[in-house]
Protein backbone atom coordinates (compact mmCIF):
# COMPACT_ATOMS: atom_id res chain seq x y z
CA UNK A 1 52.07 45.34 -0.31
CA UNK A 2 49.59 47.17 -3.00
CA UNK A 3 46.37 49.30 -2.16
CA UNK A 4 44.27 49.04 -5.13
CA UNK A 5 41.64 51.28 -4.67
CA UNK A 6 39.57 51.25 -8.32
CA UNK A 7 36.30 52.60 -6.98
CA UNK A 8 35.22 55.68 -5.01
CA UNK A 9 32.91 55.45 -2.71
CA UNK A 10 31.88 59.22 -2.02
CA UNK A 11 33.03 61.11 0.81
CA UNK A 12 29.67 61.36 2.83
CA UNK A 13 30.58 58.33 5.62
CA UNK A 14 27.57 55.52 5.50
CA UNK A 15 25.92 54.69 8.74
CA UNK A 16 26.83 51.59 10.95
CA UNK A 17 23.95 49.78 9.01
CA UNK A 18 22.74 50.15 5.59
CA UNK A 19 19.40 49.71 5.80
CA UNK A 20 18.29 47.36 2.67
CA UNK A 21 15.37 44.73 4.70
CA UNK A 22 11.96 45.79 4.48
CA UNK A 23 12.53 48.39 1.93
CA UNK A 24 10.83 49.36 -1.30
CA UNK A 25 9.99 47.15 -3.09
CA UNK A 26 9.68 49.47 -5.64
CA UNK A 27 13.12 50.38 -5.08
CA UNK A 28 13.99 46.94 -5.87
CA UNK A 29 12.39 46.47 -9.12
CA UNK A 30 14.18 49.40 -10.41
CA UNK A 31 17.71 47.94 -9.32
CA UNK A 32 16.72 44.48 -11.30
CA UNK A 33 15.37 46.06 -14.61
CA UNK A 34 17.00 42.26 -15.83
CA UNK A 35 14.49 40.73 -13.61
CA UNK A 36 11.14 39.13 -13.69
CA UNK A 37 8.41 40.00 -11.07
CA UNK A 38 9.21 36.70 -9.68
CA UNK A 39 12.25 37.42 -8.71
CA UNK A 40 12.38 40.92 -8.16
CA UNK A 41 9.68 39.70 -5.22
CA UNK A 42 12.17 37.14 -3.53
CA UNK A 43 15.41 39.25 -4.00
CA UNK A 44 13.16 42.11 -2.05
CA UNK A 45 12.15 39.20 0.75
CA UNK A 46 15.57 38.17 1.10
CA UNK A 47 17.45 41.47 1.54
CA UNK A 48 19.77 42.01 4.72
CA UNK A 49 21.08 44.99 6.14
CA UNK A 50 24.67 46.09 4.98
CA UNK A 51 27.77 46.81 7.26
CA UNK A 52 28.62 50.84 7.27
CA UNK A 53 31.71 50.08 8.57
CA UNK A 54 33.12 47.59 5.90
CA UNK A 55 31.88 50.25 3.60
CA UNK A 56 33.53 52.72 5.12
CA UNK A 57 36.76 51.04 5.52
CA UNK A 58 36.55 49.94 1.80
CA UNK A 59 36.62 53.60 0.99
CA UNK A 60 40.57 53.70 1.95
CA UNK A 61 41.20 51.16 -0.89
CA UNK A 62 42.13 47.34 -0.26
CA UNK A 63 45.36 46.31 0.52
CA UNK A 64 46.74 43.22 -1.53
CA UNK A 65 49.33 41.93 0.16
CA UNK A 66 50.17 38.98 -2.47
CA UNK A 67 48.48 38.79 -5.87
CA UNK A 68 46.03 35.49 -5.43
CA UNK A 69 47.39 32.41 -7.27
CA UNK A 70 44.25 30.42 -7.88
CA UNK A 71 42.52 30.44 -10.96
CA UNK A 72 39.66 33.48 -10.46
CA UNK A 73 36.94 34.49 -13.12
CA UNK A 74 35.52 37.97 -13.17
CA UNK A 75 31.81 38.07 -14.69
CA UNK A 76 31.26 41.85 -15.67
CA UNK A 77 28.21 43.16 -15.79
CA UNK A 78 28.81 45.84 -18.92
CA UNK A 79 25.63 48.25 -17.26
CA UNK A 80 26.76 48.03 -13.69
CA UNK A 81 25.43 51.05 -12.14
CA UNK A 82 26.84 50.24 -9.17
CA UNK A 83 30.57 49.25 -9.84
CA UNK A 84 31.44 50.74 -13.57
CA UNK A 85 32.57 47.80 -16.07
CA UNK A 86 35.87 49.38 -16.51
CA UNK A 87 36.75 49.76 -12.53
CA UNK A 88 36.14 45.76 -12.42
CA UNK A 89 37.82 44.68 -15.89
CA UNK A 90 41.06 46.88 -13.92
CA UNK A 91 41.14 44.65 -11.09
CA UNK A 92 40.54 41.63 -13.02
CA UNK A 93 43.22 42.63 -15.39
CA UNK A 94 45.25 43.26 -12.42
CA UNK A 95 44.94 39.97 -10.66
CA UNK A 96 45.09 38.36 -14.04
CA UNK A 97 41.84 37.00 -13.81
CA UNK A 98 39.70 35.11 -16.39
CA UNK A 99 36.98 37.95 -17.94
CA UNK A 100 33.64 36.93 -18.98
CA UNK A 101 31.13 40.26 -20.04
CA UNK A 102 27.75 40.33 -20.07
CA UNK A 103 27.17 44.14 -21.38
CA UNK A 104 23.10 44.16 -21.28
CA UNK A 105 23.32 43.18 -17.52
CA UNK A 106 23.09 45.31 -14.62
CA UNK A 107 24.82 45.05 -10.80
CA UNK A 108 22.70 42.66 -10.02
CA UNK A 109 22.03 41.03 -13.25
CA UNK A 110 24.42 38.15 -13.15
CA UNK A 111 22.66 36.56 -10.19
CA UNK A 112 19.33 37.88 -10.60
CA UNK A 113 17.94 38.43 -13.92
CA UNK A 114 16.59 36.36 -16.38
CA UNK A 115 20.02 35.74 -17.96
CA UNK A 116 21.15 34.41 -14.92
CA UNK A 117 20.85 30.71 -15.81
CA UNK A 118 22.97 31.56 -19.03
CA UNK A 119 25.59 33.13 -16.83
């Protein structure tokens, strides 16, 4: 068994629900600076709330109890703000995954900008 733990969290416990629905959606276009107004607008529509407690118990690392054996792909966004390029590029190194960087894009970029078709 291996704990790979890459990516601190903070110490400050999250509540049982991150609140993300009905938030600002001013808030939202400044996570998406990749995205149009189009679909900064639906991305702030469709958020959900987010589990404290899997954030919370991803703080203690995750424990890999066999490295995977199917082919994976890792696309990197190179201006993550959220997960820093280099603690993703470790893991996918680590799991020998395929690497594909985008280093313009943000945490949400590869899904949600206007590069996403190209990704």
């Amino acid at each position: 068994d291996c704990s790979l733990k890459v990516y601190e969290l903070g110490d400050k416990p999250f509540p049982p629900v991150v609140r993300w629905a009905q938030g600002d959606i001013e808030a939202t276009r400044r996570s998406m600076p990749n995205s149009d107004d189009e679909m900064v607008t639906l991305a702030w529509r469709s958020w959900r709330n987010e589990s404290g407690r899997v954030l919370n118990e991803l703080r203690d690392g995750v424990l890999l109890h066999e490295k995977i054996s199917c082919p994976m792909l890792f696309i990197i966004p190179g201006a993550d703000e959220e997960i820093p390029a280099l603690y993703q590029q470790t893991v996918a190194e680590y799991l020998g995954a395929d690497i594909l960087t985008f280093p313009e894009l943000t945490h949400l970029g590869p899904l949600l900008s206007r590069e996403a078709p190209v990704v």
